[in-house]
Protein backbone atom coordinates (compact mmCIF):
# COMPACT_ATOMS: atom_id res chain seq x y z
CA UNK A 1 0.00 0.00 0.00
CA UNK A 2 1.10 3.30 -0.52
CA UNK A 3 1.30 6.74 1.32
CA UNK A 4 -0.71 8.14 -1.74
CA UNK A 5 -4.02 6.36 -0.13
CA UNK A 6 -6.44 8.59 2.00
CA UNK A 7 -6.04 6.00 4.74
CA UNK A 8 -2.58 6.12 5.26
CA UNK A 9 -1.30 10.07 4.50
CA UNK A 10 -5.67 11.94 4.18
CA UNK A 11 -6.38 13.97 0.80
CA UNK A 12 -3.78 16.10 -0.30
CA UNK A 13 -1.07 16.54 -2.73
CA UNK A 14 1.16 13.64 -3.73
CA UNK A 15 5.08 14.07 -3.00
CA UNK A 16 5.98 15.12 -6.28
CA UNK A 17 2.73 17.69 -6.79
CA UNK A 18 4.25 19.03 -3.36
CA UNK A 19 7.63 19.34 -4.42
CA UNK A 20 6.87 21.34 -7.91
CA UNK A 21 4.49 23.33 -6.13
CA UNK A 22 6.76 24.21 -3.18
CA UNK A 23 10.05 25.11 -5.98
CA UNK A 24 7.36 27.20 -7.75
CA UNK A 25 6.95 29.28 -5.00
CA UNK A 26 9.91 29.66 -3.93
CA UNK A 27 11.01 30.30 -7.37
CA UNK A 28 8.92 33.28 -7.64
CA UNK A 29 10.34 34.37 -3.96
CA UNK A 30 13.73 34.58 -5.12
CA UNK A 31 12.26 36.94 -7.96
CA UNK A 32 9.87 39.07 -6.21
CA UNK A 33 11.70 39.67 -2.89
CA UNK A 34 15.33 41.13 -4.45
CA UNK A 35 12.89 43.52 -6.15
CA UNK A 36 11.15 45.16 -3.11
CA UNK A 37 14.33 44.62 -0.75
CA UNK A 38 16.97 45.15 -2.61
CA UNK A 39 15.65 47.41 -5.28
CA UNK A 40 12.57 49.64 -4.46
CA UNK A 41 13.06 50.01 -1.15
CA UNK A 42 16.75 51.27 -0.15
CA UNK A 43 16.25 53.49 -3.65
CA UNK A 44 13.09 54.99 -2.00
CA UNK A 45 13.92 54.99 1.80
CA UNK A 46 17.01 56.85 2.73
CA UNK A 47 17.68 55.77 6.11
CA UNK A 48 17.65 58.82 9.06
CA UNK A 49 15.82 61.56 6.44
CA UNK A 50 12.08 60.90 6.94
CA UNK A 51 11.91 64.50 4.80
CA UNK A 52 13.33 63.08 1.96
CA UNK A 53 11.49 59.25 2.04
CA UNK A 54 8.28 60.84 2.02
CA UNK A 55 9.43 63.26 -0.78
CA UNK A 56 10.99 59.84 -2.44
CA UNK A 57 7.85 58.14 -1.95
CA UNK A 58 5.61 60.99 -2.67
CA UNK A 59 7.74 61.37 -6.18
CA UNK A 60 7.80 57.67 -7.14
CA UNK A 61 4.09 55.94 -5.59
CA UNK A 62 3.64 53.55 -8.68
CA UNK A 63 7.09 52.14 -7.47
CA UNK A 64 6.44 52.45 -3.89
CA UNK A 65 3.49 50.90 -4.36
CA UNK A 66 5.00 48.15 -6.49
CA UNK A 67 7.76 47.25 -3.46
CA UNK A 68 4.39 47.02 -1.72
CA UNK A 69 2.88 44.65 -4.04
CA UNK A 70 6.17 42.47 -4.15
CA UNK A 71 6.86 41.83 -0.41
CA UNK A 72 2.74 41.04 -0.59
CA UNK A 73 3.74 38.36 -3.09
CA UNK A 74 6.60 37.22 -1.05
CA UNK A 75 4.88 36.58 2.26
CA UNK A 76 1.50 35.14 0.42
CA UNK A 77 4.32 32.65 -1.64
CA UNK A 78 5.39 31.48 1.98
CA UNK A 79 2.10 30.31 2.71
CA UNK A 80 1.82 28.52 -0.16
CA UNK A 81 4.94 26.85 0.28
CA UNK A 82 4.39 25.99 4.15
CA UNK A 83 1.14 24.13 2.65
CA UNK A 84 3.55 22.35 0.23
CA UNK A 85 6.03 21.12 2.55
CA UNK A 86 3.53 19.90 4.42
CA UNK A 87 2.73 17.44 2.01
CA UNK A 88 6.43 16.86 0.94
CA UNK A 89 7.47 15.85 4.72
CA UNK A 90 4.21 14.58 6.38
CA UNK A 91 5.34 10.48 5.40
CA UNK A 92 8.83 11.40 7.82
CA UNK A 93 6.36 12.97 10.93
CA UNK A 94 2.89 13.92 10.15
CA UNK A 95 3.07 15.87 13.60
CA UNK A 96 6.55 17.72 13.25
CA UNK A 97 5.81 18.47 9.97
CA UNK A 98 2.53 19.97 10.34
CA UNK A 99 4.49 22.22 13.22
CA UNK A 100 6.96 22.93 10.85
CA UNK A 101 4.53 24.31 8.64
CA UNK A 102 2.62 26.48 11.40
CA UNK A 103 5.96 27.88 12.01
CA UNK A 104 6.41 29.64 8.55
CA UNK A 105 2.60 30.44 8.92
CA UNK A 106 2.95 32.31 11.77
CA UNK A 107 6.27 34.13 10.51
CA UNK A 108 3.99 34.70 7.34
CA UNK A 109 1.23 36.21 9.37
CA UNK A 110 3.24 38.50 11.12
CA UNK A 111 5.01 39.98 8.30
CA UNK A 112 1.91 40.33 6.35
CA UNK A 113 0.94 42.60 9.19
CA UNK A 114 4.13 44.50 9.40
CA UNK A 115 3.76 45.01 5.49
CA UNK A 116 0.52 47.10 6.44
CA UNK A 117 3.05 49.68 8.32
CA UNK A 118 4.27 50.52 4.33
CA UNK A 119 0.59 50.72 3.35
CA UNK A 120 0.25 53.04 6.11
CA UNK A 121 2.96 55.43 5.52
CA UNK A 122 2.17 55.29 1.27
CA UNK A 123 -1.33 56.76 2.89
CA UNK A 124 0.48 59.37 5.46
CA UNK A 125 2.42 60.96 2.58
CA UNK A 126 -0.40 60.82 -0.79
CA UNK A 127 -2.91 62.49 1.22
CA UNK A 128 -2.35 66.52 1.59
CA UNK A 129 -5.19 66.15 4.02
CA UNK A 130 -2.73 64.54 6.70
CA UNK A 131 -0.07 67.22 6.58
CA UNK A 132 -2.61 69.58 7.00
CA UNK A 133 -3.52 68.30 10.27
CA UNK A 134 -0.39 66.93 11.47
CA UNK A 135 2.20 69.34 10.17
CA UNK A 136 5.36 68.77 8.32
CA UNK A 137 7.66 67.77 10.96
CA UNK A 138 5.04 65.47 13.13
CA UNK A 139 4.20 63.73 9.91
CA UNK A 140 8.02 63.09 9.22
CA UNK A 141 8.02 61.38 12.44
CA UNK A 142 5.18 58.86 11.84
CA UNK A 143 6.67 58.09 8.77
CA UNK A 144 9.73 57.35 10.37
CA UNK A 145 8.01 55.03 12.91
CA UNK A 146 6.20 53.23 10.62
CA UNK A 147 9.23 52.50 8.12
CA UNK A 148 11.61 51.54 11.37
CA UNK A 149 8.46 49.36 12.57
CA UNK A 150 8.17 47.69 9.72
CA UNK A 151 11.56 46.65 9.45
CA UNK A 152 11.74 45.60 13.37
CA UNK A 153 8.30 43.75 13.26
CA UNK A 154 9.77 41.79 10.01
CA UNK A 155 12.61 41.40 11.72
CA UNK A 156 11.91 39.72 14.27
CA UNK A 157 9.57 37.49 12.59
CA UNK A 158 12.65 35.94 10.83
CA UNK A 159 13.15 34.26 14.13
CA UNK A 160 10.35 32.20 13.82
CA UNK A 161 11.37 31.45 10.45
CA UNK A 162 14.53 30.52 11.21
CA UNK A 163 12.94 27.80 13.72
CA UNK A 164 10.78 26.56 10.77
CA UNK A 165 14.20 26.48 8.85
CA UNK A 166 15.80 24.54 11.71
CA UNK A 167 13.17 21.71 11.62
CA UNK A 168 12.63 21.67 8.05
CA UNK A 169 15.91 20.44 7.70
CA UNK A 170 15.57 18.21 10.34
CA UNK A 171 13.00 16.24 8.17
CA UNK A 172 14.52 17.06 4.90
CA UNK A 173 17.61 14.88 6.64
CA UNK A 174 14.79 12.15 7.78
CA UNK A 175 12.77 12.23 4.50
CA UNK A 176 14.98 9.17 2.71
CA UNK A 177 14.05 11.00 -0.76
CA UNK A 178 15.57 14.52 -0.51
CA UNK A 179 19.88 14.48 -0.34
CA UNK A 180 20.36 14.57 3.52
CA UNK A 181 23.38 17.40 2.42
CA UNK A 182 20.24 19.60 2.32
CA UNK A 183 18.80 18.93 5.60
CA UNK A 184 21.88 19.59 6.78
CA UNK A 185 22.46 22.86 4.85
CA UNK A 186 18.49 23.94 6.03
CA UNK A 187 19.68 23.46 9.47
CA UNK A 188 22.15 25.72 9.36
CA UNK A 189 20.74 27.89 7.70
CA UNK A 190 17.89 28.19 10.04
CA UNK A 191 20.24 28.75 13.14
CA UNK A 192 21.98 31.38 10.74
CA UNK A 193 18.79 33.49 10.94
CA UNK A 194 18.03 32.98 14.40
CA UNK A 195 21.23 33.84 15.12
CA UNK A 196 21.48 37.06 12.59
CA UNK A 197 18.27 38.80 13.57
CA UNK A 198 19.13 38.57 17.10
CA UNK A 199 22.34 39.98 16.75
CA UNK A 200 20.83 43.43 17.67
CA UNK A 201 19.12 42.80 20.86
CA UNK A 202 21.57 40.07 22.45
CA UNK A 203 25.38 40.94 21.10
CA UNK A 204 24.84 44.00 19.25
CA UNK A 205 28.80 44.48 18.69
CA UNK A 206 29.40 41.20 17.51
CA UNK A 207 29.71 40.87 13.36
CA UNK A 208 27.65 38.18 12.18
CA UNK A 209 27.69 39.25 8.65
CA UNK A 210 29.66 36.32 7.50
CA UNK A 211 26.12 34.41 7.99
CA UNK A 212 24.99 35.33 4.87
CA UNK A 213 26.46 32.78 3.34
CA UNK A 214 24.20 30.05 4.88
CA UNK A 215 20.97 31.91 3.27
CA UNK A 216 21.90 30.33 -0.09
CA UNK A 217 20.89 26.85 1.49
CA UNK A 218 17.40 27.60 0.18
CA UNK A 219 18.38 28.39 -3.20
CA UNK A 220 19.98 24.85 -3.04
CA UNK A 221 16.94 23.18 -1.82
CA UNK A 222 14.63 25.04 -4.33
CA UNK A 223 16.59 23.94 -7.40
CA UNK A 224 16.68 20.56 -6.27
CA UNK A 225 12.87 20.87 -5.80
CA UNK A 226 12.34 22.18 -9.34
CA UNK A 227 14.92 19.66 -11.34
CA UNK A 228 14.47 16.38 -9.45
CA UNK A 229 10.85 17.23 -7.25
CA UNK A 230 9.07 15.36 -10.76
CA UNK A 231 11.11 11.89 -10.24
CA UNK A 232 10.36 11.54 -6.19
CA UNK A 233 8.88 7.80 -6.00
CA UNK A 234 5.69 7.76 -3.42
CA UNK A 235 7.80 5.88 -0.45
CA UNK A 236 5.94 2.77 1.09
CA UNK A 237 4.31 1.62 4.83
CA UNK A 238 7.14 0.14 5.23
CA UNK A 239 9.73 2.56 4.43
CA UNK A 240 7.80 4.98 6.01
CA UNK A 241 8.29 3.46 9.48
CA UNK A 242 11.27 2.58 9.10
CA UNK A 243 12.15 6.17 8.37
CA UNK A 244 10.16 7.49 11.41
C-alpha cells in the first residue's frame, strides 16, 4: 500500500505535486523579494531623512506601491509553500511536519501585518489632508516610525522562520528521498537566521555578517525541488516506518 491512499497520508497533494508546487513558490520568492528589498526600497527609503522618504515616496508611488505589491507576493508565496512542505514531509512525521509548517505560517502572518506599516505610511504621505492636520515635521516622524516598525516587526519574525528552517531540515535529513546534504544545509541555515536577527538585541557588537552565506541553502533546496521534485517515487508503509 502506498502513502498516496487517503487512509494512510488523508487527501492532499502527492510528494511530487508538493515538491513542484513548493520550488514554484519559492522560485517566484527569489524573484519578487530582491525587487522590493533590494531594489525599491533602499532606492526609495534613505535611512535617518524621513523629509526626503516621504518626498521619495511621494515622487515615485507607482514604485512604492509596487515594493508594496512584491513583499505582498513574497509573504503570500510562503504560505503557499508551508502548505507544500507539508505534504512533501508529512510520510517522515505527520506531527513535526505539520508544526513545521505552522511555524512559517505564523512568521507569514506576522510579516503580512508589518507590510501594512508601508501601506500606512504610502497613505500618510499621498494624502495633503494629513499634513494639513499633522504638520510637516510630526508627519516626518510617523513616517519614520512606521518604516523603522516595519523593518523591526519583520525582523523579528525571521526568528520564527529561522525555527521553521531549523526543523525543516531536520525532516529534509529524515525524508529518505531529498539528499540529507540539504537537511543539513536547512539546518544551518535556520540557526543562521536565528542567530542574525538577534544579533541586535543580544550581542549588538558582535559581526555576524559572514552568515549570509548560509541563506543560499534555500536556493539549493529550491533547485533541487524544481529539477528532481518530478522523479520523487511515493515511499511505502514500510519505508515509512522505518524512516520514522
Amino acid at each position: 500500500m502506498s502513502l498516496t491512499n487517503p487512509a494512510v497520508r488523508g487527501e492532499g497533494l502527492t510528494l511530487r505535486q508538493a515538491a513542484l508546487i513548493a520550488g514554484i513558490g519559492l522560485l517566484i520568492m527569489v524573484a519578487t523579494t530582491p525587487f522590493a528589498e533590494y531594489l525599491i526600497y533602499p532606492k526609495l527609503v534613505i535611512r535617518g531623512d524621513a523629509a526626503q522618504t516621504a518626498e521619495n515616496i511621494l515622487a515615485h508611488r507607482g514604485l512604492f506601491l509596487a515594493g508594496i505589491f512584491g513583499y505582498l507576493i513574497t509573504f503570500l508565496c510562503d504560505v503557499l509553500v508551508a502548505w507544500a512542505l507539508f505534504f512533501l514531509l508529512v510520510p517522515v512525521n505527520r506531527a513535526l511536519s505539520l508544526l513545521t509548517a505552522w511555524l512559517r505560517l505564523v512568521y507569514a502572518a506576522i510579516a503580512l501585518f508589518a507590510l501594512l506599516k508601508l501601506v500606512t505610511v504610502f497613505r500618510l504621505v499621498t494624502t495633503p489632508d494629513y499634513l494639513t492636520v499633522f504638520g510637516a515635521d510630526p508627519l516626518h516622524a510617523q513616517v519614520k516610525l512606521l518604516l523603522d516598525s516595519f523593518r523591526y516587526e519583520w525582523s523579528m519574525s525571521l526568528v520564527i522562520f529561522g525555527m521553521h528552517l531549523v526543523l525543516l531540515g531536520y525532516l529534509v535529513y529524515r525524508s529518505g528521498y531529498i539528499p540529507r546534504i540539504i537537511g543539513l544545509l536547512l539546518t544551518i541555515d535556520g540557526l543562521g537566521w536565528v542567530i542574525y536577527c538577534l544579533q541586535p538585541y543580544l550581542y549588538p557588537n558582535a559581526h555576524v555578517g559572514f552568515i549570509f552565506i548560509t541563506f543560499f541553502a534555500e536556493l539549493i533546496f529550491m533547485l533541487w525541488l524544481l529539477i528532481r521534485g518530478w522523479k520523487i517515487e511515493e515511499p511505502t508503509v514500510n519505508s515509512a516506518s522505518a524512516s520514522s
